[in-house]
PDB file of N, CA and C in Angstrom:
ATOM      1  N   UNK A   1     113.717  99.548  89.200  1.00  0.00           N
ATOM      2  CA  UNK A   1     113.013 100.765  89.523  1.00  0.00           C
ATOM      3  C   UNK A   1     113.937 101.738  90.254  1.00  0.00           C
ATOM      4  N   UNK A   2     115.035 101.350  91.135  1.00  0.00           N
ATOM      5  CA  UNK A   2     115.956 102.259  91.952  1.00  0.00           C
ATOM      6  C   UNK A   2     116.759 103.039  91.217  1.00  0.00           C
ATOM      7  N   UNK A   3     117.025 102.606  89.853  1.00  0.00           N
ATOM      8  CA  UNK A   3     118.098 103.307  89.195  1.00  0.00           C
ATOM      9  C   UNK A   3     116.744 104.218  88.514  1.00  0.00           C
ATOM     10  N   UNK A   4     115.516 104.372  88.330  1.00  0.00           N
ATOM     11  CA  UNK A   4     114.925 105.315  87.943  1.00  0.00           C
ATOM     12  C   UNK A   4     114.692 106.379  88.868  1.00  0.00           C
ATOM     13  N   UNK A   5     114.782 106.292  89.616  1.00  0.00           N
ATOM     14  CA  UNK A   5     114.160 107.142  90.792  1.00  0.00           C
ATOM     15  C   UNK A   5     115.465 108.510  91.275  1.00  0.00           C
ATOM     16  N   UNK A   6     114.396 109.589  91.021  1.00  0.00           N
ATOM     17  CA  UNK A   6     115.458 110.716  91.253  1.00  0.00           C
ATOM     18  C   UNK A   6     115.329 110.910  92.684  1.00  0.00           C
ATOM     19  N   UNK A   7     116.708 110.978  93.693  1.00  0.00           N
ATOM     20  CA  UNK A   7     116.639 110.245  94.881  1.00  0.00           C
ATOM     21  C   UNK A   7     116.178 111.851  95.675  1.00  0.00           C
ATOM     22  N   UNK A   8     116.859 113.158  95.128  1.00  0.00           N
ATOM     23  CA  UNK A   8     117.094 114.273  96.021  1.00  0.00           C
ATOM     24  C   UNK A   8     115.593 114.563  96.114  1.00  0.00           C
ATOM     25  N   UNK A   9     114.352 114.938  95.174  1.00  0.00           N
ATOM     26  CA  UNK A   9     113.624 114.947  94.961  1.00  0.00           C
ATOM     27  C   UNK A   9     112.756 114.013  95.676  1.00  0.00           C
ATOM     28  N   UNK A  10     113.029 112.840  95.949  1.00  0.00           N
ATOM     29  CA  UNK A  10     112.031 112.010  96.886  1.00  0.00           C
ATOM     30  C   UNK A  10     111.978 111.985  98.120  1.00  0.00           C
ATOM     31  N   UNK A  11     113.890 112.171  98.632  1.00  0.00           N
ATOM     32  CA  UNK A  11     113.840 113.039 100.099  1.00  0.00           C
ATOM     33  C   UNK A  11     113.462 113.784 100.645  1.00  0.00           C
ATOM     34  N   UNK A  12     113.247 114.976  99.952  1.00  0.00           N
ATOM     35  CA  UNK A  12     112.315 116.356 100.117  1.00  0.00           C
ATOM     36  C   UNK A  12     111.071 116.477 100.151  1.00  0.00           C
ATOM     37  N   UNK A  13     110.378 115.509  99.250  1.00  0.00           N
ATOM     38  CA  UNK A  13     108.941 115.226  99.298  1.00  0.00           C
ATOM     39  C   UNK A  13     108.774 114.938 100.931  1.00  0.00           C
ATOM     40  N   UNK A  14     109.537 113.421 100.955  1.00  0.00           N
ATOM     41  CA  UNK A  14     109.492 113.015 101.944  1.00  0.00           C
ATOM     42  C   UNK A  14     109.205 113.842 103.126  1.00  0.00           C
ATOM     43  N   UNK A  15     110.508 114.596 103.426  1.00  0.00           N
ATOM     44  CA  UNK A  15     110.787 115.375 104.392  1.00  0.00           C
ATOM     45  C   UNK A  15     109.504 116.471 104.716  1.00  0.00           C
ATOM     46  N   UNK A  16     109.319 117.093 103.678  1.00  0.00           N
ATOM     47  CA  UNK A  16     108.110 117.998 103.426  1.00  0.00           C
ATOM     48  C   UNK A  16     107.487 117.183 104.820  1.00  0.00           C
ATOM     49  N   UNK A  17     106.853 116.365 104.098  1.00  0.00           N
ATOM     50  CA  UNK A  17     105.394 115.367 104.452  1.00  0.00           C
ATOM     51  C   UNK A  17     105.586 115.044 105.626  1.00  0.00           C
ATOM     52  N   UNK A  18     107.023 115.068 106.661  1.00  0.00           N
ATOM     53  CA  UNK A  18     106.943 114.687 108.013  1.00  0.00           C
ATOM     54  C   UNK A  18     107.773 113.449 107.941  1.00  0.00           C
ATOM     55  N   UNK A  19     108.289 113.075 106.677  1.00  0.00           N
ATOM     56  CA  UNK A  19     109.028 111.597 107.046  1.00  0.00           C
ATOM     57  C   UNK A  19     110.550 111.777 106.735  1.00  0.00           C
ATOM     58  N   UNK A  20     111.551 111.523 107.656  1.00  0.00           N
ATOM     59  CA  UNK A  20     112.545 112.064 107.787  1.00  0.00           C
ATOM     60  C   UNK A  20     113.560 111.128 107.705  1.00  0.00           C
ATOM     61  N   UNK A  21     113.112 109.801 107.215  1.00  0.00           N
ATOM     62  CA  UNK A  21     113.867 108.447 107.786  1.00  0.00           C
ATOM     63  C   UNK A  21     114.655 108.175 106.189  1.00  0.00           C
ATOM     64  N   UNK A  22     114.672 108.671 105.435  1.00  0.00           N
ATOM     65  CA  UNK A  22     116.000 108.435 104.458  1.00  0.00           C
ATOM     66  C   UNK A  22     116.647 108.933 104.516  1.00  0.00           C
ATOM     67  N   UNK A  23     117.883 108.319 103.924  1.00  0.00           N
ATOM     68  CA  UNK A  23     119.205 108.815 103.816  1.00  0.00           C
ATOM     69  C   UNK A  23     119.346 109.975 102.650  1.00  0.00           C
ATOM     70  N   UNK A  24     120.489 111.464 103.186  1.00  0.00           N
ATOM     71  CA  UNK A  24     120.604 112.263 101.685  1.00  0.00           C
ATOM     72  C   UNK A  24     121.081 111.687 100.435  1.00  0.00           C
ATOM     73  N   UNK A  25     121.762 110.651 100.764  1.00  0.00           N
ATOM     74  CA  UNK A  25     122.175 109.918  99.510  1.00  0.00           C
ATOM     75  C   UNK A  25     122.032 108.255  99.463  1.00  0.00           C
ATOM     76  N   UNK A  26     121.718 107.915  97.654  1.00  0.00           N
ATOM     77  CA  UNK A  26     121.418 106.243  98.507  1.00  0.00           C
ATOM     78  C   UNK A  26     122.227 105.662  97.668  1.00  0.00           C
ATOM     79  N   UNK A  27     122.756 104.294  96.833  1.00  0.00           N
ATOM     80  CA  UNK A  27     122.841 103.912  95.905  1.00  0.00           C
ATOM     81  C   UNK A  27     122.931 102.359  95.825  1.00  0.00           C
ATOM     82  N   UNK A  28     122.797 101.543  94.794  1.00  0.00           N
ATOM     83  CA  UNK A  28     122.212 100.574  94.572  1.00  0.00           C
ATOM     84  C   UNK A  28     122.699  99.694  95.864  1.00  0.00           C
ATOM     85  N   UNK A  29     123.843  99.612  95.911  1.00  0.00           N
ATOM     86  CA  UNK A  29     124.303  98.256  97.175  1.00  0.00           C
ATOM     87  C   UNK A  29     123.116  98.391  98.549  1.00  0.00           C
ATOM     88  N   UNK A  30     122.312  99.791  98.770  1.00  0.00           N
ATOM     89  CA  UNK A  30     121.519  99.853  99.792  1.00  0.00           C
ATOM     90  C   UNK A  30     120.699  98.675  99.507  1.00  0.00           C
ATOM     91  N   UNK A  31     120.165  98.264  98.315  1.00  0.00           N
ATOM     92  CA  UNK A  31     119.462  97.994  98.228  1.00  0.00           C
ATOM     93  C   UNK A  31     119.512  96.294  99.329  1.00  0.00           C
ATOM     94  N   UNK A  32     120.915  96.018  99.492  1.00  0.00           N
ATOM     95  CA  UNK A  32     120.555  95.199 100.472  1.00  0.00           C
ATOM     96  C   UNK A  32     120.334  94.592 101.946  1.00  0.00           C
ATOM     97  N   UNK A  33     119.890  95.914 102.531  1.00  0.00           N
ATOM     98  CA  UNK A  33     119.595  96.116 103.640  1.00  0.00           C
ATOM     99  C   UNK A  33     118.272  95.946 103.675  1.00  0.00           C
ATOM    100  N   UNK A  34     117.753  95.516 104.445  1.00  0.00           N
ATOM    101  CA  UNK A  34     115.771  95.130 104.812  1.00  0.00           C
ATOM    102  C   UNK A  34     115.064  96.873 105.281  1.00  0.00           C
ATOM    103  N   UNK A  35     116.275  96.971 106.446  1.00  0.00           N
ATOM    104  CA  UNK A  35     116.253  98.347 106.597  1.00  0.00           C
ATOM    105  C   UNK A  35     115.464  99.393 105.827  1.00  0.00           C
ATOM    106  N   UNK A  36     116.356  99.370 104.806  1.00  0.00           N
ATOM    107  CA  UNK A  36     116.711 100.675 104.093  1.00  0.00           C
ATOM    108  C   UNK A  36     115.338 100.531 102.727  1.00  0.00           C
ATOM    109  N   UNK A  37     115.100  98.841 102.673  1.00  0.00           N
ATOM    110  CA  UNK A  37     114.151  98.675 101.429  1.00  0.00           C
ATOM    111  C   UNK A  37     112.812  98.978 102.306  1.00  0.00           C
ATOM    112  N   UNK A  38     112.745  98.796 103.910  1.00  0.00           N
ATOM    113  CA  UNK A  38     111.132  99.351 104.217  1.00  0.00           C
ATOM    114  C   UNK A  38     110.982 100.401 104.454  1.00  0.00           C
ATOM    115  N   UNK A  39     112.358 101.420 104.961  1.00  0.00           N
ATOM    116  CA  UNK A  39     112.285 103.176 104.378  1.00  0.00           C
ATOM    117  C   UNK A  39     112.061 103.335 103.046  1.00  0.00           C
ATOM    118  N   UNK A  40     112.187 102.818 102.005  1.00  0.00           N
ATOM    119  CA  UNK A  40     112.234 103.365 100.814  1.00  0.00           C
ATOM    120  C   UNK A  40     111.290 103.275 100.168  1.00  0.00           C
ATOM    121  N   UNK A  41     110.435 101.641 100.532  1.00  0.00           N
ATOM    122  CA  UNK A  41     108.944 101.396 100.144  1.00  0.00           C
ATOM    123  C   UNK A  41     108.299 102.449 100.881  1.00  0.00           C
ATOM    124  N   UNK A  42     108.173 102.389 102.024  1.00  0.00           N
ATOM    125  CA  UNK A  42     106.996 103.573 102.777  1.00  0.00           C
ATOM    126  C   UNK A  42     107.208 104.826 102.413  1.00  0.00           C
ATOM    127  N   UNK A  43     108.396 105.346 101.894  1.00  0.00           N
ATOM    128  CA  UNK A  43     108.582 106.186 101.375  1.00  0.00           C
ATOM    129  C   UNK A  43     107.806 106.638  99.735  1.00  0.00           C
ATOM    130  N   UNK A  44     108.317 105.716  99.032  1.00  0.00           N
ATOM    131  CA  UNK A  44     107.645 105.793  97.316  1.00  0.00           C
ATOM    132  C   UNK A  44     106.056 105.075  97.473  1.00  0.00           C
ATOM    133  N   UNK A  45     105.672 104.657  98.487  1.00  0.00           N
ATOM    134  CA  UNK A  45     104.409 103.708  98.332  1.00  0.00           C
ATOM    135  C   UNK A  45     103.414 104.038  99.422  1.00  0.00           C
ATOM    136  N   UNK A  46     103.718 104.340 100.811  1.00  0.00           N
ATOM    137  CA  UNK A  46     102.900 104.755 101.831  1.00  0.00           C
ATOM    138  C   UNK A  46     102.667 105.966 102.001  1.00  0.00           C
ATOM    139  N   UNK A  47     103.131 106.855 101.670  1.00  0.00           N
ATOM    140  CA  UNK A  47     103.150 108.619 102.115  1.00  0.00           C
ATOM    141  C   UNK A  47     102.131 109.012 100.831  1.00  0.00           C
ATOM    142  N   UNK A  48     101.139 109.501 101.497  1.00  0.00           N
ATOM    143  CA  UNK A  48     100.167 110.114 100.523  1.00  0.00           C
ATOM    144  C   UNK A  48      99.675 111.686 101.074  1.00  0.00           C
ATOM    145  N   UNK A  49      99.589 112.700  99.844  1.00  0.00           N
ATOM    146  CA  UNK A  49      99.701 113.995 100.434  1.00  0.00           C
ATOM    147  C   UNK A  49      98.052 113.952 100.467  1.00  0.00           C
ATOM    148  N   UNK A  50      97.311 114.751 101.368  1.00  0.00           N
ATOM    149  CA  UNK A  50      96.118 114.575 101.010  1.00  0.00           C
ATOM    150  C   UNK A  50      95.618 116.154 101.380  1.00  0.00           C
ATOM    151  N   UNK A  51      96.549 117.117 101.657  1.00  0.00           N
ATOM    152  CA  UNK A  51      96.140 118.680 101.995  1.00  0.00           C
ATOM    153  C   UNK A  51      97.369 119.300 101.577  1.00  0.00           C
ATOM    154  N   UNK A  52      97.479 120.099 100.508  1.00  0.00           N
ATOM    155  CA  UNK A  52      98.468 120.748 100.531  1.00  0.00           C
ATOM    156  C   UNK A  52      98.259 121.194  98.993  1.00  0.00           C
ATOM    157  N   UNK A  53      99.982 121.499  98.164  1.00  0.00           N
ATOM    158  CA  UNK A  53      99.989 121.888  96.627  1.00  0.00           C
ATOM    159  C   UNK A  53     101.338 121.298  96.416  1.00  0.00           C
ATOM    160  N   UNK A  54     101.224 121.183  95.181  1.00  0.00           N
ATOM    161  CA  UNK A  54     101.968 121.015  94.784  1.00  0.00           C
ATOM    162  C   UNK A  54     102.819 122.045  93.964  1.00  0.00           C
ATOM    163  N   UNK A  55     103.882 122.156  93.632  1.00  0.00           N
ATOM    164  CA  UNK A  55     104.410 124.006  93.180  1.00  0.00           C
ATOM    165  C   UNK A  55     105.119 123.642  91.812  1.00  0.00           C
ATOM    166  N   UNK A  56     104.866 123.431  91.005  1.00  0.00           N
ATOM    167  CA  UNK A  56     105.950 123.842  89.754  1.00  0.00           C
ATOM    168  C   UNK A  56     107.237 124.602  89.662  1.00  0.00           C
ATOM    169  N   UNK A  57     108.033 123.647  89.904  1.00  0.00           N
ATOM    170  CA  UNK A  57     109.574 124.785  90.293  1.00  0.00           C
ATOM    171  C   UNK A  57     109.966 125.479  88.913  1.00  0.00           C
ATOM    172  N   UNK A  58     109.506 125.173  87.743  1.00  0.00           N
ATOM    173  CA  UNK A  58     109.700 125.590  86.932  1.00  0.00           C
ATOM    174  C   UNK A  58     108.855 127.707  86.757  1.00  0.00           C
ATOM    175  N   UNK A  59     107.795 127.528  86.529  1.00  0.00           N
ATOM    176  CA  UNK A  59     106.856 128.470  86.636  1.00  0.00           C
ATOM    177  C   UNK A  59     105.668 128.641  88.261  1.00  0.00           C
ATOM    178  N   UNK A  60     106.115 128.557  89.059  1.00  0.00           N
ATOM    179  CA  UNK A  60     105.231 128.501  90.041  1.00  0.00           C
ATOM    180  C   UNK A  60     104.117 128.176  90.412  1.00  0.00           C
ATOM    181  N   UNK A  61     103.864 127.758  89.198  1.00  0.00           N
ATOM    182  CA  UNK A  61     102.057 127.172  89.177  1.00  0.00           C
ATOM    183  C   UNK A  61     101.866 126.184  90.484  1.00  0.00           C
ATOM    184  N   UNK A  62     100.302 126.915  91.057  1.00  0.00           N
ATOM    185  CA  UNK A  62     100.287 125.558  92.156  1.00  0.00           C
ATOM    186  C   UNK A  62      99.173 124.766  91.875  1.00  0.00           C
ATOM    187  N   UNK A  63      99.229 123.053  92.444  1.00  0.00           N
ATOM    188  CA  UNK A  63      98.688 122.094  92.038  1.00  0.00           C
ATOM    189  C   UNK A  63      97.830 121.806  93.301  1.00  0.00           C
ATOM    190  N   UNK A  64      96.781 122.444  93.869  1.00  0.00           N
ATOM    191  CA  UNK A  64      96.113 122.169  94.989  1.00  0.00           C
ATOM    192  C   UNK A  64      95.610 120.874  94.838  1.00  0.00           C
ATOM    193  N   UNK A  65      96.274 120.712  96.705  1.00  0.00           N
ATOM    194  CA  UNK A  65      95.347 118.974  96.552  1.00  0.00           C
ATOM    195  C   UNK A  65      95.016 118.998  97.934  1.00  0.00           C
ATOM    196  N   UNK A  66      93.898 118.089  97.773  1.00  0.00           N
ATOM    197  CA  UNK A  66      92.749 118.390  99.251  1.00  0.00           C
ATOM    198  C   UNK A  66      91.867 116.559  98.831  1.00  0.00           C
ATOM    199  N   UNK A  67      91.573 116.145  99.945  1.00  0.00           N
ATOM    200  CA  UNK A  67      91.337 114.834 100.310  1.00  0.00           C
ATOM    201  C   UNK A  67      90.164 114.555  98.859  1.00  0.00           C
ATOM    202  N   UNK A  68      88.918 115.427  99.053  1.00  0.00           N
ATOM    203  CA  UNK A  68      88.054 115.654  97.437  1.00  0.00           C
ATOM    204  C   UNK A  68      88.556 115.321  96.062  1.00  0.00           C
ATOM    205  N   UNK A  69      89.633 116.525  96.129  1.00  0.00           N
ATOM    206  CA  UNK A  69      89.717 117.141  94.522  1.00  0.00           C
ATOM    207  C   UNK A  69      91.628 116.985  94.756  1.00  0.00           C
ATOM    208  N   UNK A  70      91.890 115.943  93.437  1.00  0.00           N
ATOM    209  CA  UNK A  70      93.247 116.191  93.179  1.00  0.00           C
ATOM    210  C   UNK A  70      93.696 117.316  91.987  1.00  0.00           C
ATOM    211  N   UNK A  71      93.708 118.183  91.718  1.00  0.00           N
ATOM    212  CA  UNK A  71      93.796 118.987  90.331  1.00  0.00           C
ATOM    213  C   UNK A  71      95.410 119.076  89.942  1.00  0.00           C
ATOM    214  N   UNK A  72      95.814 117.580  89.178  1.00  0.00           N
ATOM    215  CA  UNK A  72      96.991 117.179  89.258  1.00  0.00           C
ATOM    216  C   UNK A  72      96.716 117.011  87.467  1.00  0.00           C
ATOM    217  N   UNK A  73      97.436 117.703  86.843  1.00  0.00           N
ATOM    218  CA  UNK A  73      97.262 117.500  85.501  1.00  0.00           C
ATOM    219  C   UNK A  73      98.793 117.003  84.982  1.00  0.00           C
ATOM    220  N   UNK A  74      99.040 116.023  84.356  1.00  0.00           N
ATOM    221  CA  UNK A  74     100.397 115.364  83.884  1.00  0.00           C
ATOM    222  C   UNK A  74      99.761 114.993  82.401  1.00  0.00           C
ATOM    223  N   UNK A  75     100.689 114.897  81.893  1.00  0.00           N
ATOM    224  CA  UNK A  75     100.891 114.659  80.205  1.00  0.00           C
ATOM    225  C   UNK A  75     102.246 113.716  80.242  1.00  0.00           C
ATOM    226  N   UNK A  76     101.578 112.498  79.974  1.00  0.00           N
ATOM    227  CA  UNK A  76     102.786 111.297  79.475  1.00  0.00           C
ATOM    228  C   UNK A  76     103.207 111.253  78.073  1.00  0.00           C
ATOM    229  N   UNK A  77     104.340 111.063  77.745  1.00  0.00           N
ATOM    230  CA  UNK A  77     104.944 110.873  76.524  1.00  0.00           C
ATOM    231  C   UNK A  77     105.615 109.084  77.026  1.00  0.00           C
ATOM    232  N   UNK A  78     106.077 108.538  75.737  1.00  0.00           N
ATOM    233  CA  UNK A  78     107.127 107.321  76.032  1.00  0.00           C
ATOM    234  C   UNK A  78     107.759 107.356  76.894  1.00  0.00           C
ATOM    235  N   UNK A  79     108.835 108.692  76.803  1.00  0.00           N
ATOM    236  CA  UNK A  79     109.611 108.511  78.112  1.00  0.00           C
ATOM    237  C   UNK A  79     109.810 109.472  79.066  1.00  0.00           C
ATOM    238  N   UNK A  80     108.895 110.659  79.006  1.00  0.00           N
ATOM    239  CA  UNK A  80     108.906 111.693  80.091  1.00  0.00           C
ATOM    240  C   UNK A  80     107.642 112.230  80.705  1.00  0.00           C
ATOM    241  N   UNK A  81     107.533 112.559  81.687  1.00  0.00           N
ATOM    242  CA  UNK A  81     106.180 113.216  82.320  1.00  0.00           C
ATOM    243  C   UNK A  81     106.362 114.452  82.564  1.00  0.00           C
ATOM    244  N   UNK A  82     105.316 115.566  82.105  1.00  0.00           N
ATOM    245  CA  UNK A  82     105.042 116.836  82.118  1.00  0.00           C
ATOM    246  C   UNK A  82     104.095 116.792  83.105  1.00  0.00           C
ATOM    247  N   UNK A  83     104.556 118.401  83.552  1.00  0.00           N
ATOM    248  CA  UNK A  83     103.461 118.877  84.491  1.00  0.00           C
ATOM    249  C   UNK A  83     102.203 119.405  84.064  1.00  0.00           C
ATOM    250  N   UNK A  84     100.945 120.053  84.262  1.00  0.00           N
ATOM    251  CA  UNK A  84      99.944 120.542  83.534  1.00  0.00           C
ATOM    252  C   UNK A  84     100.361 121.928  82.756  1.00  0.00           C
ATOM    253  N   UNK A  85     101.278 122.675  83.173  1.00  0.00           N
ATOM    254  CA  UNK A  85     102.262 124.014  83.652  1.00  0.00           C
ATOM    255  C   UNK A  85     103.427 123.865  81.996  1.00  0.00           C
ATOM    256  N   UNK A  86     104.067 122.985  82.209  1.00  0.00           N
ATOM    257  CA  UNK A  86     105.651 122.762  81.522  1.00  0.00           C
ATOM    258  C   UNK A  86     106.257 122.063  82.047  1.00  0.00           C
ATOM    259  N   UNK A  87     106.648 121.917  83.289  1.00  0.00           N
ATOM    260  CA  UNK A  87     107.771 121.227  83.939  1.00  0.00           C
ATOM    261  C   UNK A  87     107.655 120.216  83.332  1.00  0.00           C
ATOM    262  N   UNK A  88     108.913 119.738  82.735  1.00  0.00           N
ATOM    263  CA  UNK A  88     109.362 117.972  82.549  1.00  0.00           C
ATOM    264  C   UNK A  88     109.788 117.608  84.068  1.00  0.00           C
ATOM    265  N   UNK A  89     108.979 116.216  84.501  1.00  0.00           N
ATOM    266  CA  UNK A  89     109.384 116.014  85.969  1.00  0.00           C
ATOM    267  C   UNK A  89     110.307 114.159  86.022  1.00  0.00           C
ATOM    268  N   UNK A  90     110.660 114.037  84.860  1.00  0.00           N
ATOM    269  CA  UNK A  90     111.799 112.775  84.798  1.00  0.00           C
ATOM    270  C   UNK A  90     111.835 112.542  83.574  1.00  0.00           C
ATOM    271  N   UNK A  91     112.532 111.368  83.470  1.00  0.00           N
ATOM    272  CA  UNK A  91     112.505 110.391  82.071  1.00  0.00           C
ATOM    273  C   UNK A  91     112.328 108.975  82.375  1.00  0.00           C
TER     274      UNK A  91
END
């Protein structure tokens, strides 16, 4: 799963959200630190947005999300996820 994960993009989320505890850069050998694997879980697994938007960097579209109503529209293919908007957001 680490080699999928686009790292700059998860820092920023992160950061956004108040959590400041990763590193700007990571790569696989982290992976063997205890450390660095319970920043990275609480990071991809504990942080949940529950007031805010989400922004389409592509076209600006925003994705309001509020504890109620997620209005998060994605379109899966085999190997990429779209935003409701356009944005391709990985592979």
């Amino acid at each position: 799963m680490f080699s999928k994960i686009e790292w700059k993009p998860l820092v920023d989320a992160s950061r956004t959200m108040g959590y400041a505890e990763l590193p700007e850069e990571a790569e696989a050998s982290m992976l063997d630190s205890h450390d660095f694997l319970q920043r990275f879980h609480h990071a991809l697994l504990e942080l949940h947005l529950e007031e805010g938007a989400l922004i389409c960097p592509e076209t600006g579209r925003r994705f309001p999300v509020n504890k109620e109503r997620k209005s998060l529209e994605f379109h899966w293919t085999k190997h990429r996820v779209y935003c409701g908007c356009c944005h391709e957001l990985g592979n």
